[in-house]
PDB file of N, CA and C in Angstrom:
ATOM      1  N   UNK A   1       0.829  -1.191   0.000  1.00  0.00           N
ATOM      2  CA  UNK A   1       0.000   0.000   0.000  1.00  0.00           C
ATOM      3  C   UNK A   1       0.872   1.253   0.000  1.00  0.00           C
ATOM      4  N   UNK A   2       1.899   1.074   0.893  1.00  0.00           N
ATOM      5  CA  UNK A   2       2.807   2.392   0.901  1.00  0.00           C
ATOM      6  C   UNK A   2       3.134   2.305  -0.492  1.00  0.00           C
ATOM      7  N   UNK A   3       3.839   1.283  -1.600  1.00  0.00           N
ATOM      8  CA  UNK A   3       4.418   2.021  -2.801  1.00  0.00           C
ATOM      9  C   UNK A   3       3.703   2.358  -3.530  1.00  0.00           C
ATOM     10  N   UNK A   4       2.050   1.850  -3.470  1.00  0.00           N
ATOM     11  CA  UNK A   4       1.009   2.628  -4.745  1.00  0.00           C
ATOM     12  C   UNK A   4       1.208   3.926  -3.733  1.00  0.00           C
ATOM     13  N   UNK A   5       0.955   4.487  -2.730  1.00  0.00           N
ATOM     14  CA  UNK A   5       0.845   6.207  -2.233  1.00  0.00           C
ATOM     15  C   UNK A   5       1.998   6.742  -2.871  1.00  0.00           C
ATOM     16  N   UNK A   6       3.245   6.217  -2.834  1.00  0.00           N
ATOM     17  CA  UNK A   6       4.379   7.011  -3.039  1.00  0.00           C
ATOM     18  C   UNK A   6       4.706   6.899  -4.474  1.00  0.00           C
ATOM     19  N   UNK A   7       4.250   5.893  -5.525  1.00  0.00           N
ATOM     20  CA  UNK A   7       4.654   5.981  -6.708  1.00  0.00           C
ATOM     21  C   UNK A   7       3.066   7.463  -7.301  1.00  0.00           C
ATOM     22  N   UNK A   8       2.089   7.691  -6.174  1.00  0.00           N
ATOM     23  CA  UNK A   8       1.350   8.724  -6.832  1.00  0.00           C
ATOM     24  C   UNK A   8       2.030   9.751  -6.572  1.00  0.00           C
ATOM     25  N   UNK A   9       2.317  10.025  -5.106  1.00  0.00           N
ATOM     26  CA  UNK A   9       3.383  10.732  -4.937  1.00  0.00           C
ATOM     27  C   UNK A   9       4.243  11.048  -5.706  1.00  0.00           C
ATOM     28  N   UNK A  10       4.853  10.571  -6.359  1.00  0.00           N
ATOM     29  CA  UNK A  10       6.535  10.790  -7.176  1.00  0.00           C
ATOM     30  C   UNK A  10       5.390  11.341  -8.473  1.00  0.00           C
ATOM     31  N   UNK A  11       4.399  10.695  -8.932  1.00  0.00           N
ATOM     32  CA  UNK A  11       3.683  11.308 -10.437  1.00  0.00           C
ATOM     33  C   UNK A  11       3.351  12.151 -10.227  1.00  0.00           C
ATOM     34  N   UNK A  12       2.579  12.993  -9.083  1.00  0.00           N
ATOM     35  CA  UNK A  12       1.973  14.309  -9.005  1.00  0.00           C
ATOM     36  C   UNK A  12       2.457  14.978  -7.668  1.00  0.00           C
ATOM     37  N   UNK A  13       3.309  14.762  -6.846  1.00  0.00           N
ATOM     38  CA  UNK A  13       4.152  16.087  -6.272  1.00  0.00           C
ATOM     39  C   UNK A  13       3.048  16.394  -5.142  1.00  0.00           C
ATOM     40  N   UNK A  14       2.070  16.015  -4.961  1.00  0.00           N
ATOM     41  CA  UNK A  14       0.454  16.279  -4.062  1.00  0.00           C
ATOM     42  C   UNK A  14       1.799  15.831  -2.488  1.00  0.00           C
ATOM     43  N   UNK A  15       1.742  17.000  -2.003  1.00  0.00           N
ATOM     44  CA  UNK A  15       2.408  17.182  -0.368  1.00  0.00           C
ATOM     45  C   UNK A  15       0.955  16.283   0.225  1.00  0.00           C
ATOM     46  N   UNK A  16      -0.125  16.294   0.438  1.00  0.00           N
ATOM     47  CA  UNK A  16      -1.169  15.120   1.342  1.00  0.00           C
ATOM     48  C   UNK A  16      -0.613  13.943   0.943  1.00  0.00           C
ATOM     49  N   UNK A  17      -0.450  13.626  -0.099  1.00  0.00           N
ATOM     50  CA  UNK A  17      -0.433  11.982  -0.573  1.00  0.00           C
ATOM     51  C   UNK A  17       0.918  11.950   0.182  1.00  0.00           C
ATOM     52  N   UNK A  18       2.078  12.698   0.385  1.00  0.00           N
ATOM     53  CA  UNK A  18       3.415  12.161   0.995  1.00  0.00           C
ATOM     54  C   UNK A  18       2.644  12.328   2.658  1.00  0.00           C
ATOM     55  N   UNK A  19       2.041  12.865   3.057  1.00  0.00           N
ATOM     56  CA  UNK A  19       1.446  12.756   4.582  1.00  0.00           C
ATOM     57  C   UNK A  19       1.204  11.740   4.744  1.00  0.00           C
ATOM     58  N   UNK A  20       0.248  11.551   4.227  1.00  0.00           N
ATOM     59  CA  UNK A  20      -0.767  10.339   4.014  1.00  0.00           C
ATOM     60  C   UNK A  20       0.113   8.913   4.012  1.00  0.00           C
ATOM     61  N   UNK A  21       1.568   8.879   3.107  1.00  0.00           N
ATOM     62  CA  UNK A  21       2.563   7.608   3.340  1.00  0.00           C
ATOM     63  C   UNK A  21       3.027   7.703   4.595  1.00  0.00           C
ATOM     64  N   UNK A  22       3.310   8.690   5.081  1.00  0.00           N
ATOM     65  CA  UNK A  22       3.993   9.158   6.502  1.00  0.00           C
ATOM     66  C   UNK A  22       3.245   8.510   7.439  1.00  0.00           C
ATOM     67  N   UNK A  23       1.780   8.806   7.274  1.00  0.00           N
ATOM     68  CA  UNK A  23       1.034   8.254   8.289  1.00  0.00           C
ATOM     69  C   UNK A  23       0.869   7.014   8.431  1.00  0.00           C
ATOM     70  N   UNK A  24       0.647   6.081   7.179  1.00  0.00           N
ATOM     71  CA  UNK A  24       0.981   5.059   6.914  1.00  0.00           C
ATOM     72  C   UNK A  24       1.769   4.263   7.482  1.00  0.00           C
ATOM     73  N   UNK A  25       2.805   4.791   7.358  1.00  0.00           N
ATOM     74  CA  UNK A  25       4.414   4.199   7.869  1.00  0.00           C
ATOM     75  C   UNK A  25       4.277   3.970   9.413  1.00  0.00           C
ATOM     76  N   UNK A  26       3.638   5.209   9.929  1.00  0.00           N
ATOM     77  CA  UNK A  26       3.737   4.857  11.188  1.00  0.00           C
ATOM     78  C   UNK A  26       2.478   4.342  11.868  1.00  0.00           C
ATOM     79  N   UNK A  27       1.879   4.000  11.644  1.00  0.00           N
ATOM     80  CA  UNK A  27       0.867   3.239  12.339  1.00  0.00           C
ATOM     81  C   UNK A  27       1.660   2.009  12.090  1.00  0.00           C
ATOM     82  N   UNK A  28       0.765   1.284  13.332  1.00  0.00           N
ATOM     83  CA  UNK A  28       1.548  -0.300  13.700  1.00  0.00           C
ATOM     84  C   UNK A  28       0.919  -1.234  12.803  1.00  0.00           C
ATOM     85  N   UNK A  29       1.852  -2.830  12.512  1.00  0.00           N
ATOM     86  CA  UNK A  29       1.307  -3.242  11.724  1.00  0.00           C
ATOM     87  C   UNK A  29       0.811  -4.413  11.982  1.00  0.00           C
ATOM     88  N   UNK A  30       0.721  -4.594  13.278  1.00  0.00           N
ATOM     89  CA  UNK A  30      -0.080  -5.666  13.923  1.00  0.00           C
ATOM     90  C   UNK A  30      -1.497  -5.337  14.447  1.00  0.00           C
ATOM     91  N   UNK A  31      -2.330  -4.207  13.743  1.00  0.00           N
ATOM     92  CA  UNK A  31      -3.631  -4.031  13.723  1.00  0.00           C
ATOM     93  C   UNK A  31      -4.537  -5.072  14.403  1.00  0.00           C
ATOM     94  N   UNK A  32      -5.654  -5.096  15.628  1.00  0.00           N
ATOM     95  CA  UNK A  32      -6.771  -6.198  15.690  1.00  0.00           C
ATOM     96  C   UNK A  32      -7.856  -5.874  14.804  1.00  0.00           C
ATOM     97  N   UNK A  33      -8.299  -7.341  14.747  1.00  0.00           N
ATOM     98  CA  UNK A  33      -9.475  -7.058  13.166  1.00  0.00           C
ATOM     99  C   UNK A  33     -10.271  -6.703  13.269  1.00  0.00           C
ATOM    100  N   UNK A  34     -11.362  -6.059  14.311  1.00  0.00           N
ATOM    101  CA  UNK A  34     -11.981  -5.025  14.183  1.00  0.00           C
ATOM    102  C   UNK A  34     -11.809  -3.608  13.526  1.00  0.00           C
ATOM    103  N   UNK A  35     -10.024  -3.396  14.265  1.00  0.00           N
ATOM    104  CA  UNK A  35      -9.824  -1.873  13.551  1.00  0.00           C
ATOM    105  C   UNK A  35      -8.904  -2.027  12.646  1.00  0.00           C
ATOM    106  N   UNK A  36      -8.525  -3.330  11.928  1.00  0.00           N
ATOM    107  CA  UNK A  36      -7.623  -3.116  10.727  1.00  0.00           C
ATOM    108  C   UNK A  36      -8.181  -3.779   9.538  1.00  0.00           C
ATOM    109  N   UNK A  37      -9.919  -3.893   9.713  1.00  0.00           N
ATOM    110  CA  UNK A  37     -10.552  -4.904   8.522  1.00  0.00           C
ATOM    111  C   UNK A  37     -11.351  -3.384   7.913  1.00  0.00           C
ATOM    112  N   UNK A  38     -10.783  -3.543   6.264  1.00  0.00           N
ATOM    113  CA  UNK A  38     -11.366  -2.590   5.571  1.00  0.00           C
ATOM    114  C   UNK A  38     -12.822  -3.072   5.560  1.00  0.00           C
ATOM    115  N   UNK A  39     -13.363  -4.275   5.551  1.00  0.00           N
ATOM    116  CA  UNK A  39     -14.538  -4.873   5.319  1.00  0.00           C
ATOM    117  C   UNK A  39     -15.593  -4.948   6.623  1.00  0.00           C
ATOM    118  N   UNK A  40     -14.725  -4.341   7.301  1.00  0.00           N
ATOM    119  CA  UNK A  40     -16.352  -4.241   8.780  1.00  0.00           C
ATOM    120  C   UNK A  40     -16.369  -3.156   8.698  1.00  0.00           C
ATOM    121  N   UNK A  41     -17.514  -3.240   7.982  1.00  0.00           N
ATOM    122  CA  UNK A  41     -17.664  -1.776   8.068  1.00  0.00           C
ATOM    123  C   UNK A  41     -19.343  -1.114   8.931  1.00  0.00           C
ATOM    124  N   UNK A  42     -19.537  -2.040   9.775  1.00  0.00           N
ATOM    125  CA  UNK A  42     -20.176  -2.237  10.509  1.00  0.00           C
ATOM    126  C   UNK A  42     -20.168  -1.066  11.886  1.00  0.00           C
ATOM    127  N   UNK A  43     -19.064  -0.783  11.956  1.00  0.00           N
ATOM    128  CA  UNK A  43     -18.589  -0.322  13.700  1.00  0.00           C
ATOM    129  C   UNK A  43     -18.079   1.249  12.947  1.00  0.00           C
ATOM    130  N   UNK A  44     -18.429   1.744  11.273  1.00  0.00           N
ATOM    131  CA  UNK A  44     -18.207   2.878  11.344  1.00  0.00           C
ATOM    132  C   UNK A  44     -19.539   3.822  11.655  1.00  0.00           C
ATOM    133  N   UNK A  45     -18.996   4.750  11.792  1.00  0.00           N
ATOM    134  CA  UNK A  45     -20.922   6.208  12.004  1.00  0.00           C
ATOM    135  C   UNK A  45     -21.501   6.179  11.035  1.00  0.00           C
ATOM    136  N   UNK A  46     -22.161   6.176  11.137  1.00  0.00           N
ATOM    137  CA  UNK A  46     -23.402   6.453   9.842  1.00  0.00           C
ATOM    138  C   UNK A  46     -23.647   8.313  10.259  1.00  0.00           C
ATOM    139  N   UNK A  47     -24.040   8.946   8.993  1.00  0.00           N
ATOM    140  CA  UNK A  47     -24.603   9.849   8.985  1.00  0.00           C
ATOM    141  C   UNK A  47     -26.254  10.285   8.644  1.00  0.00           C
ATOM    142  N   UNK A  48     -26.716  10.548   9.623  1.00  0.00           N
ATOM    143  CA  UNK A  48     -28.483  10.240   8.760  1.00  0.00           C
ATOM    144  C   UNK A  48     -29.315  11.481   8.536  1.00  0.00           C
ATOM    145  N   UNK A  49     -27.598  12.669   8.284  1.00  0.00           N
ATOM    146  CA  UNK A  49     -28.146  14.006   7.571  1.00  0.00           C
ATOM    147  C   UNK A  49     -28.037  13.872   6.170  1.00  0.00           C
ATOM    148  N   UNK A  50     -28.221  12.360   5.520  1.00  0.00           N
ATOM    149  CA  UNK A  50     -27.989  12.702   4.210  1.00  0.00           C
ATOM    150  C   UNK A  50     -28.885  12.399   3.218  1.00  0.00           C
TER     151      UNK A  50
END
């Protein structure tokens, strides 16, 4: 995941997208699967102004 951010990075120069690897980098990478499953998406907020 970090080299697709940073090869967009290197194509368009976008200073967020190099944050965004930064942040990446440092979060841990032993995630529990509640908070490291893109697919539960169960336990996010809903908004019901929309």
């Amino acid at each position: 995941m970090i080299d697709l951010v940073w090869k967009l990075f290197s194509q368009t120069g976008n200073v967020e997208t190099y944050l965004l690897m930064k942040e990446l980098e440092s979060e841990p990478q032993g995630l529990d699967e509640d908070m490291g499953s893109v697919n539960n998406l169960e336990s996010l907020p809903v908004d019901s102004n929309m």
